[in-house]
Every structure is written in structure tokens, then in C-alpha cells.
C-alpha atoms as a PDB file:
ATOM      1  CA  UNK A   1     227.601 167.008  46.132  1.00  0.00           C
ATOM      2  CA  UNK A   2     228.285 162.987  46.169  1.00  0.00           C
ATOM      3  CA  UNK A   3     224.688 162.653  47.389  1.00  0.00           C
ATOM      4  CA  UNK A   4     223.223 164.486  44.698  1.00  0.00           C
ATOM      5  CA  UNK A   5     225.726 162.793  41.934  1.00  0.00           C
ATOM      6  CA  UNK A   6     224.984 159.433  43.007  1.00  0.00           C
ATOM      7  CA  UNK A   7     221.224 159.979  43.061  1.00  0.00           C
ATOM      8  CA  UNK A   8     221.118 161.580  39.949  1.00  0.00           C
ATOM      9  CA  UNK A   9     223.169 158.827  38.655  1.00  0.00           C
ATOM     10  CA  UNK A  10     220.494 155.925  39.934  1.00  0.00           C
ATOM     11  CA  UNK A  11     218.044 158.120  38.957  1.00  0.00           C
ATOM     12  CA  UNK A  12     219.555 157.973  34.936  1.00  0.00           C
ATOM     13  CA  UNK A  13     220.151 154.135  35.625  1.00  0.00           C
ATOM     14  CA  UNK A  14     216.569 153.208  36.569  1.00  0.00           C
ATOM     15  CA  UNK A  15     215.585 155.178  33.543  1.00  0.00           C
ATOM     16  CA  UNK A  16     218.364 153.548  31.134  1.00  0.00           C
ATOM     17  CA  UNK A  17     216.077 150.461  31.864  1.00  0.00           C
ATOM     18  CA  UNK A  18     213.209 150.902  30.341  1.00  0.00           C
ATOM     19  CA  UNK A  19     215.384 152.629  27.493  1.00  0.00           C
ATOM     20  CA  UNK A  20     218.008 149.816  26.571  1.00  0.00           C
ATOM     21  CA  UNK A  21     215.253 146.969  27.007  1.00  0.00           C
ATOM     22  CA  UNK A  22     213.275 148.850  24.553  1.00  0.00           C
ATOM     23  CA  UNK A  23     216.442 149.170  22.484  1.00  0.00           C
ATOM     24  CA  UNK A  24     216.767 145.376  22.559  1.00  0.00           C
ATOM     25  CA  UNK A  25     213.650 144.743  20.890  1.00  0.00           C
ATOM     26  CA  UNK A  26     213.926 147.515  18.254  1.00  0.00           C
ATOM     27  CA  UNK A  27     217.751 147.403  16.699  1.00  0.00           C
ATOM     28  CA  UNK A  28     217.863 143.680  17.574  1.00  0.00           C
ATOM     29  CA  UNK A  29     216.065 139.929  17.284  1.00  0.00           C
ATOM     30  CA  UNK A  30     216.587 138.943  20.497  1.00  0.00           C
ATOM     31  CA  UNK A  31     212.998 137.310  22.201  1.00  0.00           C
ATOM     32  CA  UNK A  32     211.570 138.893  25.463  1.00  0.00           C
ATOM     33  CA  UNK A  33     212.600 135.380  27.317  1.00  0.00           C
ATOM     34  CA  UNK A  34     215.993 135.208  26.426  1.00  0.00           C
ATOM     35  CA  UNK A  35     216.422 139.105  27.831  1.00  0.00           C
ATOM     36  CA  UNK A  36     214.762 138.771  30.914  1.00  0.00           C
ATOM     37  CA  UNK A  37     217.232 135.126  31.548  1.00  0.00           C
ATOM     38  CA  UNK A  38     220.166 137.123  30.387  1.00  0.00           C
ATOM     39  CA  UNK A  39     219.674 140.142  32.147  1.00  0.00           C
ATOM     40  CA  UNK A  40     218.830 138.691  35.621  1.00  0.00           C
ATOM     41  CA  UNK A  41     221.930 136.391  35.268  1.00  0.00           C
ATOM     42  CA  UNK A  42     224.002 139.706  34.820  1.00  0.00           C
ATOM     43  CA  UNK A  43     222.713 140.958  37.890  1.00  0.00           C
ATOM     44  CA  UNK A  44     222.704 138.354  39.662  1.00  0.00           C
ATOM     45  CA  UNK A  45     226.482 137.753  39.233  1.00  0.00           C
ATOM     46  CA  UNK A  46     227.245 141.614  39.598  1.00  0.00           C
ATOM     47  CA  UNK A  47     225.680 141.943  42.823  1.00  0.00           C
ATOM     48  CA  UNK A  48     227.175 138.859  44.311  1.00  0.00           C
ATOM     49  CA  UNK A  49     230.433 139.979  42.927  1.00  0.00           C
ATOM     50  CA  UNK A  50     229.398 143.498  44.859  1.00  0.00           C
ATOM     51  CA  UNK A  51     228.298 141.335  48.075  1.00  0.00           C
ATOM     52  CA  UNK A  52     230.960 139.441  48.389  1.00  0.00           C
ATOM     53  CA  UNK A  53     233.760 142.088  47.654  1.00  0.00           C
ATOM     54  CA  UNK A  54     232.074 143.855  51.234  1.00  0.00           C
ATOM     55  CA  UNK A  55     234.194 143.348  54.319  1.00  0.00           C
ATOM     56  CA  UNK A  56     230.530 143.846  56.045  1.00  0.00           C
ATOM     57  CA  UNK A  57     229.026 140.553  57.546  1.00  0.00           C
ATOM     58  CA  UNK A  58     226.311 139.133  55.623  1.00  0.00           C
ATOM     59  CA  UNK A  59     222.996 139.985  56.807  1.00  0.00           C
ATOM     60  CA  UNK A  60     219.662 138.770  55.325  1.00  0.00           C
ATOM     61  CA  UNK A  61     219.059 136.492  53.252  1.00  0.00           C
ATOM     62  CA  UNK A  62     216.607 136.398  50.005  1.00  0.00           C
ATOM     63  CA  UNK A  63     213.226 134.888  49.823  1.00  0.00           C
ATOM     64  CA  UNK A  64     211.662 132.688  46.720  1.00  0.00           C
ATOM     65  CA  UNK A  65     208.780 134.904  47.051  1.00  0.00           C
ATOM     66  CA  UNK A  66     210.219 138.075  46.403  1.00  0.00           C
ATOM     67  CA  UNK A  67     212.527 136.398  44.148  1.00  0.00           C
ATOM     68  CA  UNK A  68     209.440 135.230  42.302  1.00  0.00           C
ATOM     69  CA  UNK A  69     208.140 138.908  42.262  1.00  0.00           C
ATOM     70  CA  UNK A  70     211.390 140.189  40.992  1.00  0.00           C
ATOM     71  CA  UNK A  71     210.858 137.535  38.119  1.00  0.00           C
ATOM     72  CA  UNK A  72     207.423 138.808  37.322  1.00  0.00           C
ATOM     73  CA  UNK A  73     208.472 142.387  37.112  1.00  0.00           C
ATOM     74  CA  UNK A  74     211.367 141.905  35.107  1.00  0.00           C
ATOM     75  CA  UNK A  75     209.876 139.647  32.873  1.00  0.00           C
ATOM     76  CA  UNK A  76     206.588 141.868  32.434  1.00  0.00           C
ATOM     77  CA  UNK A  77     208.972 144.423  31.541  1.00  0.00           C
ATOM     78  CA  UNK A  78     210.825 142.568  29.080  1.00  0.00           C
ATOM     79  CA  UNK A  79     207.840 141.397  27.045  1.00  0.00           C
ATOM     80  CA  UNK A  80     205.724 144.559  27.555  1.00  0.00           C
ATOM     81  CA  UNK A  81     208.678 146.504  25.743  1.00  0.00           C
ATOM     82  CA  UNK A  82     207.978 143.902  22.605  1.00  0.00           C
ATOM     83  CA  UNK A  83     205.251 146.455  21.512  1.00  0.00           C
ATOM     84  CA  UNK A  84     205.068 149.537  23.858  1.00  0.00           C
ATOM     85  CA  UNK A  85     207.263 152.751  23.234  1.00  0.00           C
ATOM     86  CA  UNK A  86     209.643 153.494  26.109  1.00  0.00           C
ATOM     87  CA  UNK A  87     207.401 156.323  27.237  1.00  0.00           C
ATOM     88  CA  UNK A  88     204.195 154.783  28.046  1.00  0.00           C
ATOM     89  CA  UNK A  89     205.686 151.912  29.375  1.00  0.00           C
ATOM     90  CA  UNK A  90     207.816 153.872  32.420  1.00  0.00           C
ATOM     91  CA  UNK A  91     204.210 155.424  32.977  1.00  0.00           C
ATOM     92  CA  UNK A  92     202.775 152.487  32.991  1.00  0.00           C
ATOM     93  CA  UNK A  93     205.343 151.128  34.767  1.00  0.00           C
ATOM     94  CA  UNK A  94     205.998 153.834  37.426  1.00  0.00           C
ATOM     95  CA  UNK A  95     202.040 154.407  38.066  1.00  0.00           C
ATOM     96  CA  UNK A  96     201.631 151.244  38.676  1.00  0.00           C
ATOM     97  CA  UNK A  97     205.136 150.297  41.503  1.00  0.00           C
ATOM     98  CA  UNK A  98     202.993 153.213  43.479  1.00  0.00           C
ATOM     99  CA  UNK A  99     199.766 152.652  43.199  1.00  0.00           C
ATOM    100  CA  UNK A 100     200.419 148.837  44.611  1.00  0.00           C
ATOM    101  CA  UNK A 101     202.172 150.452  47.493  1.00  0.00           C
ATOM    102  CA  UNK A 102     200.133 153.139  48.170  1.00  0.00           C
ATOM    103  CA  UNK A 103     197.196 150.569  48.224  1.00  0.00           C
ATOM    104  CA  UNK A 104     199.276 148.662  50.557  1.00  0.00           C
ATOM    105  CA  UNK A 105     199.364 151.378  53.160  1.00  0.00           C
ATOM    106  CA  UNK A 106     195.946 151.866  52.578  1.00  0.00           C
ATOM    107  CA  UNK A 107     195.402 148.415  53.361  1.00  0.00           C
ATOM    108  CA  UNK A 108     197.574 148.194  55.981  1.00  0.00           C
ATOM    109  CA  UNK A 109     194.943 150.738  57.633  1.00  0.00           C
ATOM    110  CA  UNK A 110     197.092 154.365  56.545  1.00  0.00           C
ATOM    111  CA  UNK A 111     193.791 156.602  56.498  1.00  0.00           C
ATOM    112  CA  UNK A 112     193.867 159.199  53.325  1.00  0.00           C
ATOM    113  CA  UNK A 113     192.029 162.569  53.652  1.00  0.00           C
ATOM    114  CA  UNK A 114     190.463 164.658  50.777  1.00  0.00           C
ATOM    115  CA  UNK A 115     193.766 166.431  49.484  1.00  0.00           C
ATOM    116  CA  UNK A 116     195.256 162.444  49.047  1.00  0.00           C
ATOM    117  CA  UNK A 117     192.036 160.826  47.697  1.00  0.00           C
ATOM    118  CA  UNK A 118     191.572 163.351  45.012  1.00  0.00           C
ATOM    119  CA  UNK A 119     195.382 162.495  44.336  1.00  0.00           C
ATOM    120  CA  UNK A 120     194.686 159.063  44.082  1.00  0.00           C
ATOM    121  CA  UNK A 121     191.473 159.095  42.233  1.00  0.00           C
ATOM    122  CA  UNK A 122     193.927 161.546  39.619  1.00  0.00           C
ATOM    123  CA  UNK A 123     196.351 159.118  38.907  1.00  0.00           C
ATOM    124  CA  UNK A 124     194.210 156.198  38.237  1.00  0.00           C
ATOM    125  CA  UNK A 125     191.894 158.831  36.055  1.00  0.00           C
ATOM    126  CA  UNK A 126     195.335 159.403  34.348  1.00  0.00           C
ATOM    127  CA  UNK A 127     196.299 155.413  33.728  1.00  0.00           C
ATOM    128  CA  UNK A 128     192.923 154.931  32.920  1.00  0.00           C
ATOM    129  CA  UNK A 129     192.814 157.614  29.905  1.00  0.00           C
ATOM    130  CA  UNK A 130     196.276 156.503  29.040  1.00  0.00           C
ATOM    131  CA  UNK A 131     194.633 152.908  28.110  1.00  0.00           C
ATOM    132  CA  UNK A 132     190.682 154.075  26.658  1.00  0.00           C
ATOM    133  CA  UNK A 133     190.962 152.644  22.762  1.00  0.00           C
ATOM    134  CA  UNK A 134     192.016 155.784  20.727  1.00  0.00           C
ATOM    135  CA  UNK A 135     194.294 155.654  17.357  1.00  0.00           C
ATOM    136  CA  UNK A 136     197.044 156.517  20.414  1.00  0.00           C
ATOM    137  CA  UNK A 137     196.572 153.999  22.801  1.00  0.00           C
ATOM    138  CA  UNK A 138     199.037 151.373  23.418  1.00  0.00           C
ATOM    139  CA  UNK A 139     198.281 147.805  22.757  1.00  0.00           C
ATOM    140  CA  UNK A 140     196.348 146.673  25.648  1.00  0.00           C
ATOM    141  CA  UNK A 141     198.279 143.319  26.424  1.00  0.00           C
ATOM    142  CA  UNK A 142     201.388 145.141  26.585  1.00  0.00           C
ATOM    143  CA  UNK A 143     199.751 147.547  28.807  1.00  0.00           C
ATOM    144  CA  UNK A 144     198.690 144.874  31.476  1.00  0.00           C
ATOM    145  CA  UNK A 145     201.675 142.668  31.180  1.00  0.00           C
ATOM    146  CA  UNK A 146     203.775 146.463  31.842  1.00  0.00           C
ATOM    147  CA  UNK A 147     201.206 146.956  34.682  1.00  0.00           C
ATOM    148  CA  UNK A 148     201.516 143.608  35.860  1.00  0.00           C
ATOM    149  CA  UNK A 149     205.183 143.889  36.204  1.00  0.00           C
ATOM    150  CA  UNK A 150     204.660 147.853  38.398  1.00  0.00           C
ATOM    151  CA  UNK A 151     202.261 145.614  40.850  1.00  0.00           C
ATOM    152  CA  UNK A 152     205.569 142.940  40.983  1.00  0.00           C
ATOM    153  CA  UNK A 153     208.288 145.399  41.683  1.00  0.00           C
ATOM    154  CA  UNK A 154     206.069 147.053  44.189  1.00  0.00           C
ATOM    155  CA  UNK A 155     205.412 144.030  46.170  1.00  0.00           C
ATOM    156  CA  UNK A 156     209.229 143.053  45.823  1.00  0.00           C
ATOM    157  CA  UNK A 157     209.505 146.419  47.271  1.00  0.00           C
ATOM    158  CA  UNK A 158     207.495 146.351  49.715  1.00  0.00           C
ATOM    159  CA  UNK A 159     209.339 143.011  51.090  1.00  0.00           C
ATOM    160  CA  UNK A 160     212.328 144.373  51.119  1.00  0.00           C
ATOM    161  CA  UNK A 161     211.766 146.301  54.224  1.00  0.00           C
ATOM    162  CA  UNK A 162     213.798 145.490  56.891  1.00  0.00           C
ATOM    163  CA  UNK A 163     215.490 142.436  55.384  1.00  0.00           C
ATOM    164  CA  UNK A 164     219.062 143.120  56.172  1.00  0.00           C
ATOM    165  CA  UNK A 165     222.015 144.354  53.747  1.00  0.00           C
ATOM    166  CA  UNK A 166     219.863 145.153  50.821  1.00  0.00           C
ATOM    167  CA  UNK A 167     222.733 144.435  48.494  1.00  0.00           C
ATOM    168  CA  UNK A 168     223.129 140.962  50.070  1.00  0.00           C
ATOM    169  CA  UNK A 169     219.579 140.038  50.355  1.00  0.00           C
ATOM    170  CA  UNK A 170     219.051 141.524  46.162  1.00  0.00           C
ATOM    171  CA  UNK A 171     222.496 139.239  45.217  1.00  0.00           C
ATOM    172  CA  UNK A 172     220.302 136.233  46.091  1.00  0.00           C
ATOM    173  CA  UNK A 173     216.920 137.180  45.128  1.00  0.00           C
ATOM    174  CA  UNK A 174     218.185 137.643  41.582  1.00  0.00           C
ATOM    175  CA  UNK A 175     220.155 134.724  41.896  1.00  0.00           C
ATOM    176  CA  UNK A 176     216.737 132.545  43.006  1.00  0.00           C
ATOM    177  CA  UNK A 177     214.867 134.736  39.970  1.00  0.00           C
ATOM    178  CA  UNK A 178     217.600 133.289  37.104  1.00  0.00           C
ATOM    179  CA  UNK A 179     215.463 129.567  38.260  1.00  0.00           C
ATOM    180  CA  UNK A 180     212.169 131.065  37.008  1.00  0.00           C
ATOM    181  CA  UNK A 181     213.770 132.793  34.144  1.00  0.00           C
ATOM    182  CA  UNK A 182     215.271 129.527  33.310  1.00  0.00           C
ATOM    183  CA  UNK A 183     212.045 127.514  32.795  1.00  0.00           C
ATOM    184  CA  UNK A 184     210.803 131.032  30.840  1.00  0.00           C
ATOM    185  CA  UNK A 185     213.163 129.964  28.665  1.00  0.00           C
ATOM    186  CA  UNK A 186     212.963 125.781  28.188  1.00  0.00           C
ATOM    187  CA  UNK A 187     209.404 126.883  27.622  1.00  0.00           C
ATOM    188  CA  UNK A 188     209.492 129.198  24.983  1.00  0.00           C
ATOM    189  CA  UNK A 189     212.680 127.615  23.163  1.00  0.00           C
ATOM    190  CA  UNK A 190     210.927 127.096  20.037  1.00  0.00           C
ATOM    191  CA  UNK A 191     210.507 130.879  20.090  1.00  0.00           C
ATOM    192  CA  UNK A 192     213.718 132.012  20.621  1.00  0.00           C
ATOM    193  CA  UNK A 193     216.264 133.933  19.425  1.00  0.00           C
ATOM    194  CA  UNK A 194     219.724 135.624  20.074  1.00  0.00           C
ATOM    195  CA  UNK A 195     221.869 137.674  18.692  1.00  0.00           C
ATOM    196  CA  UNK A 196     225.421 139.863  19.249  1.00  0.00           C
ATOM    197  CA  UNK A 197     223.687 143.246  19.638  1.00  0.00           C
ATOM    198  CA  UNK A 198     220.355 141.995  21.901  1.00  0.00           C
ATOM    199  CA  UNK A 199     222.967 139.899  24.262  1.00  0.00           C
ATOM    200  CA  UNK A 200     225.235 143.352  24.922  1.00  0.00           C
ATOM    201  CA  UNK A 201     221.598 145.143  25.257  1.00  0.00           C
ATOM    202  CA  UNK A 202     220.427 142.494  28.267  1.00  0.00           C
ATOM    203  CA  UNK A 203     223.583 142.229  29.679  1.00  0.00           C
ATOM    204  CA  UNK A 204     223.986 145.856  30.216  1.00  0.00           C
ATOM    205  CA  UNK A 205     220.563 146.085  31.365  1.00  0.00           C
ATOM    206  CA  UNK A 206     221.195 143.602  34.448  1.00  0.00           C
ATOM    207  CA  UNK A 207     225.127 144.422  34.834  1.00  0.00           C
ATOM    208  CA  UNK A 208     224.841 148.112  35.109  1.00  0.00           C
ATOM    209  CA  UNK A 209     221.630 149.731  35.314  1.00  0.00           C
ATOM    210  CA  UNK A 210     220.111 147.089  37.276  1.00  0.00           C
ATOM    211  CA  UNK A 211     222.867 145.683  39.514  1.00  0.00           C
ATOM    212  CA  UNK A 212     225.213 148.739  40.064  1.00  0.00           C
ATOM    213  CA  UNK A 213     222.334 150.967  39.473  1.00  0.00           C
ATOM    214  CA  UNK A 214     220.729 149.340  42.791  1.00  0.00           C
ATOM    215  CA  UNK A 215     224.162 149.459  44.778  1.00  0.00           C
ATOM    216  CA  UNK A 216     224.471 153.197  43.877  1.00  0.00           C
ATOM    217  CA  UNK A 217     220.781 153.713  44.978  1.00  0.00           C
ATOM    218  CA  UNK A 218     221.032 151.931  48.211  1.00  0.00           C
ATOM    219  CA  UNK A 219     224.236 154.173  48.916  1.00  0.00           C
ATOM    220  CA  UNK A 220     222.429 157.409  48.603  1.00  0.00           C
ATOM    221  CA  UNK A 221     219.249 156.544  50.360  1.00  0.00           C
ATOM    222  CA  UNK A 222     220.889 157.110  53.905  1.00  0.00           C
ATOM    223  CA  UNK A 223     221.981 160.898  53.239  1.00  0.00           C
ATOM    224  CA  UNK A 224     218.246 161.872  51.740  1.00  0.00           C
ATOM    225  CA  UNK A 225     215.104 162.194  53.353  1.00  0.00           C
ATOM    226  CA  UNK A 226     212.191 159.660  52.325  1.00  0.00           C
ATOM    227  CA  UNK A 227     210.209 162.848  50.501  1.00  0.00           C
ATOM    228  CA  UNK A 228     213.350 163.384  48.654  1.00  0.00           C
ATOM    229  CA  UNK A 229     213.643 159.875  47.232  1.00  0.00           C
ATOM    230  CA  UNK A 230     209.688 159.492  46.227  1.00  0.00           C
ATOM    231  CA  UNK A 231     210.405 163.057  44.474  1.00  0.00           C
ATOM    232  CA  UNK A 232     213.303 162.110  42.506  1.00  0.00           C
ATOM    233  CA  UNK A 233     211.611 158.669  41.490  1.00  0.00           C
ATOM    234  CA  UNK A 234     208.611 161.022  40.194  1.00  0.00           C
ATOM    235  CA  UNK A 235     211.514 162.039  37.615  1.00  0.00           C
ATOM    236  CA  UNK A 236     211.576 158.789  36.174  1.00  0.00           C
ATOM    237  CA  UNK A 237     208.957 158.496  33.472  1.00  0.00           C
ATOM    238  CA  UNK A 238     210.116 162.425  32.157  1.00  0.00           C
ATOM    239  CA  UNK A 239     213.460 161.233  31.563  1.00  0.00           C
ATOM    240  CA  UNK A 240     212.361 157.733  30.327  1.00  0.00           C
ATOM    241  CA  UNK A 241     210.087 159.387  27.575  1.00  0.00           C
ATOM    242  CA  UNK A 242     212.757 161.946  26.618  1.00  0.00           C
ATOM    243  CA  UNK A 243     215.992 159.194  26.630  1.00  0.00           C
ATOM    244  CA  UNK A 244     213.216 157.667  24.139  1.00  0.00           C
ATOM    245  CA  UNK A 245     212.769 160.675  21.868  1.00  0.00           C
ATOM    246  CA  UNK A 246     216.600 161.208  21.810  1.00  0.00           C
ATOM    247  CA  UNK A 247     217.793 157.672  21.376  1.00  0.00           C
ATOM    248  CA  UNK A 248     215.105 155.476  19.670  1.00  0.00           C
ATOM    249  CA  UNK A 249     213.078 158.683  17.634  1.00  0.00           C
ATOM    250  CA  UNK A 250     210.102 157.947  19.519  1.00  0.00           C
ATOM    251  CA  UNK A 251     207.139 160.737  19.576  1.00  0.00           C
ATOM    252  CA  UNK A 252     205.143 162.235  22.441  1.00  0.00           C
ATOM    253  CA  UNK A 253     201.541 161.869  21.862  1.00  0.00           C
ATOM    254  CA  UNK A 254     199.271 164.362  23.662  1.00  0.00           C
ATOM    255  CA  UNK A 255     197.082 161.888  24.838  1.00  0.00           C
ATOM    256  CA  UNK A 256     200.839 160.495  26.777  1.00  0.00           C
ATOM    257  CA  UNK A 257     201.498 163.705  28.042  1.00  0.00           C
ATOM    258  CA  UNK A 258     198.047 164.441  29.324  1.00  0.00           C
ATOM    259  CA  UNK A 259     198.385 160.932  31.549  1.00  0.00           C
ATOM    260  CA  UNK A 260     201.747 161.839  32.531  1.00  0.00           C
ATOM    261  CA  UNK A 261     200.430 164.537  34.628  1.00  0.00           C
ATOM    262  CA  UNK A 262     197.765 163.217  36.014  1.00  0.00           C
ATOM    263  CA  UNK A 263     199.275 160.243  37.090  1.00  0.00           C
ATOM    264  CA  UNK A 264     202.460 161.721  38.615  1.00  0.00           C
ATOM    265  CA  UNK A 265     200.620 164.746  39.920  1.00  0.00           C
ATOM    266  CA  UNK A 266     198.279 162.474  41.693  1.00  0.00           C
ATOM    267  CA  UNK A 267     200.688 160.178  42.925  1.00  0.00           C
ATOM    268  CA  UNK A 268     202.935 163.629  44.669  1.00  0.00           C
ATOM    269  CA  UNK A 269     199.660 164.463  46.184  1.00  0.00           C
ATOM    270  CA  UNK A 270     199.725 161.343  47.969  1.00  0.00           C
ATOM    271  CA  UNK A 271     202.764 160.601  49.092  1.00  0.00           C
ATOM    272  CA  UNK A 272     203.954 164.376  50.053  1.00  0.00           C
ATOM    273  CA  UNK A 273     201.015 165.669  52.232  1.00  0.00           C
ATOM    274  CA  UNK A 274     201.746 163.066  55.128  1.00  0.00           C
ATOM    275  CA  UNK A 275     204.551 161.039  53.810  1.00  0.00           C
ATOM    276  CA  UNK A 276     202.569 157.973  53.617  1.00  0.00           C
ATOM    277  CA  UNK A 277     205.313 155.769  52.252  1.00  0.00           C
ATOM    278  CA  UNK A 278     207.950 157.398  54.666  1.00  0.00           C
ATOM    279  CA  UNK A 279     208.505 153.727  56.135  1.00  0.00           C
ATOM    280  CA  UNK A 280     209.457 152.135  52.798  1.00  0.00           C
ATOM    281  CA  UNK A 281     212.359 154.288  51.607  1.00  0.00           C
ATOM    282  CA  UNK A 282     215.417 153.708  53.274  1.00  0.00           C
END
């Protein structure tokens, strides 16, 4: 019962993401550069609290370059969820984290036979009909920046393997990120804008859903399998596009729906039929 409660819980965390960023930029002013700073200082000081409060040695240490990949996703998100609806964007999102590391195995010389292929071909047929021009397709360069940011997290992810404590080595690969976010910032300064409501949104964001939300993750991934955690990620975009029609009176297009299963469908015929990413979950 705690496994499945803290699961569930990360599960609603990684979700509450996509939904409070999108928040951010619809009930506030708040700029996509001041978020993404904001947000990855939160986390960054949660986790380190987290870290340091451990009586566990510390083991691992971050790297600038997955720090810099952490920036890119996080960023992507942030400006991405200027103009796409919470929905499309955890699609977009989502497809893209697993696509980049399915590639990678692929890469890496993992061999795919028909039942996997189709998969594959599936889910890129489904991100690819998500983004053909249509009164209901999303803004295209929201759409690559969001897809930009899935190829980030999924190389962050996939150098995260074996790095040591993960909640030591993610304290101070956020920590390296808030440099990069930074000089977002100084750059775009004569864009900017804050306010009350947009700080509590980005805060939150990086505090809890991101920070904690990652501790809680990392504390259920030794009691489940590595099928079990690639299904219960597959859950992600379903209750990303319904926290969006519940909290932010977004709609469900057809054309959305239609990707949706495609693209997840493809990607579970993937990973399930020989557990290709069984190696990256821990």
C-alpha cells in the first residue's frame, strides 16, 4: 500500500507540472524566463535541503552537461506552455522523453522486431498527426520548443544512470541549471515580468512537484518492477489533459485524442514486449 500511494502520488506530481506551469501563464503575467529561474531555484534549494537532511554519505556528484539538459527541458517547458494547452503539451512532452530514449537503445545497438517497429512507427504516426496544420493543431513553435524540451529530459535521463544517490546528484544538477537560467534571464530582462500569483505558481512547480515529487519517485522505484514504472508514466499525459479540463476549462479535441493513442499505444508496444528500457528505471 505505501508503494502504490507514493507512486500514485509522483505520478499526480509529474502531472501537476505541466498543469501549474500552464496555470502560470494563463491566471498570471509572469514571462516564461522568470518561471523557469524561479522554479529551478526552488528545486534546487528543496533538494539540497532533502540531501543534506540524509544521514547517507554523499555519493555522486552532478555534471554541467546534464545540468545543461535539465535547463533545456525545463525551460522548453516553460515557454512551450506560453501558447500550448496543458494537454498537447504532456503529449508532446511525454512522446517525445521516450522516443529519445528508445532511439538511444536503438542506437546503442537494442535490435527491435516487427511487434516493436510497428509500435514505434505508431507513435511517431501519432506526433506527427498531432502537428499536420488543421484549425486544431497547436502552434508549431510551441510544439518544437515542447519537443525540444522531451529530447532534454530524456537525455538528462538517460545520464542519470548509475550516477550515485539520485537525490544528491539532482540537488546539484539543478543547482548548476539556476547558472543557465540566470543568463535566460539578464537576457531577456527587457521582457520580463513578475507578479504575486506567477511567483507562488513557479515556486510550487520546483518546490513540490519537481523537487519532492522526484524524492518521492526515487523512493518508490526500488519496490516496482521497471515494466511497472514505464506503465504508470504512460498515465501521465491522461491525467495531464484531464487536470487541464478540470482546472484551466481546457477542451479535448478529437484530433488530441486520436494522437494520444497512437502515441502511447505505440510507445507500450515498445517498451513492454522485451523491456527495452529495463536498464534505465531504477
Amino acid at each position: 500500500m505505501q508503494t502504490i500511494t507514493l507512486t500514485t502520488l509522483a505520478i499526480f506530481a509529474f502531472a501537476g507540472n505541466s498543469i501549474l506551469c500552464r496555470a502560470a501563464f494563463t491566471h498570471s503575467s509572469i514571462d516564461a524566463a522568470s518561471f523557469t529561474s524561479i522554479r529551478l531555484v526552488s528545486g534546487a534549494l528543496v533538494l539540497w535541503l532533502l540531501a543534506r537532511s540524509r544521514r547517507k554519505p554523499h555519493a555522486g556528484a552532478g555534471s554541467w552537461t546534464s545540468a545543461f539538459a535539465l535547463f533545456v527541458c525545463v525551460a522548453g517547458v516553460s515557454f512551450a506552455y506560453v501558447k500550448l494547452s496543458v494537454a498537447t503539451g504532456a503529449l508532446l512532452l511525454f512522446g517525445a522523453v521516450q522516443v529519445t530514449m528508445i532511439g538511444y537503445g536503438i542506437w546503442r545497438g537494442e535490435r527491435l522486431d516487427k511487434l516493436q517497429l510497428l509500435g514505434l512507427v505508431l507513435a511517431f504516426s501519432g506526433l506527427v498527426g498531432l502537428l499536420l496544420p488543421g484549425l486544431s493543431s497547436p502552434p508549431l513553435l510551441g510544439a518544437v520548443l515542447m519537443l525540444t524540451a522531451g529530447a532534454g529530459w530524456g537525455v538528462y535521463s538517460l545520464r542519470g544512470k548509475d550516477m550515485g544517490d539520485p537525490i544528491w546528484v539532482t540537488a546539484s544538477n539543478f543547482s548548476r541549471a539556476v547558472l543557465f537560467a540566470a543568463i535566460l534571464s539578464v537576457m531577456m530582462l527587457g521582457s520580463s515580468s513578475l507578479d504575486n500569483v506567477g511567483f507562488l505558481y513557479a515556486a510550487t512547480a520546483g518546490a513540490i512537484t519537481s523537487g519532492i515529487g522526484y524524492v518521492i519517485w526515487y523512493t518508490a522505484l526500488p519496490a516496482i518492477s521497471s515494466t511497472t514504472a514505464a506503465t504508470v508514466q504512460l498515465s501521465v499525459p491522461v491525467i495531464t489533459a484531464l487536470g487541464g479540463v478540470a482546472f484551466l476549462s481546457e477542451t479535448i479535441t478529437l484530433r488530441l485524442v486520436a494522437a494520444s493513442i497512437a502515441v502511447i499505444s505505440g510507445i507500450a508496444m515498445v517498451i513492454f514486449h522485451k523491456n527495452i528500457l529495463r536498464n534505465w528505471y531504477r
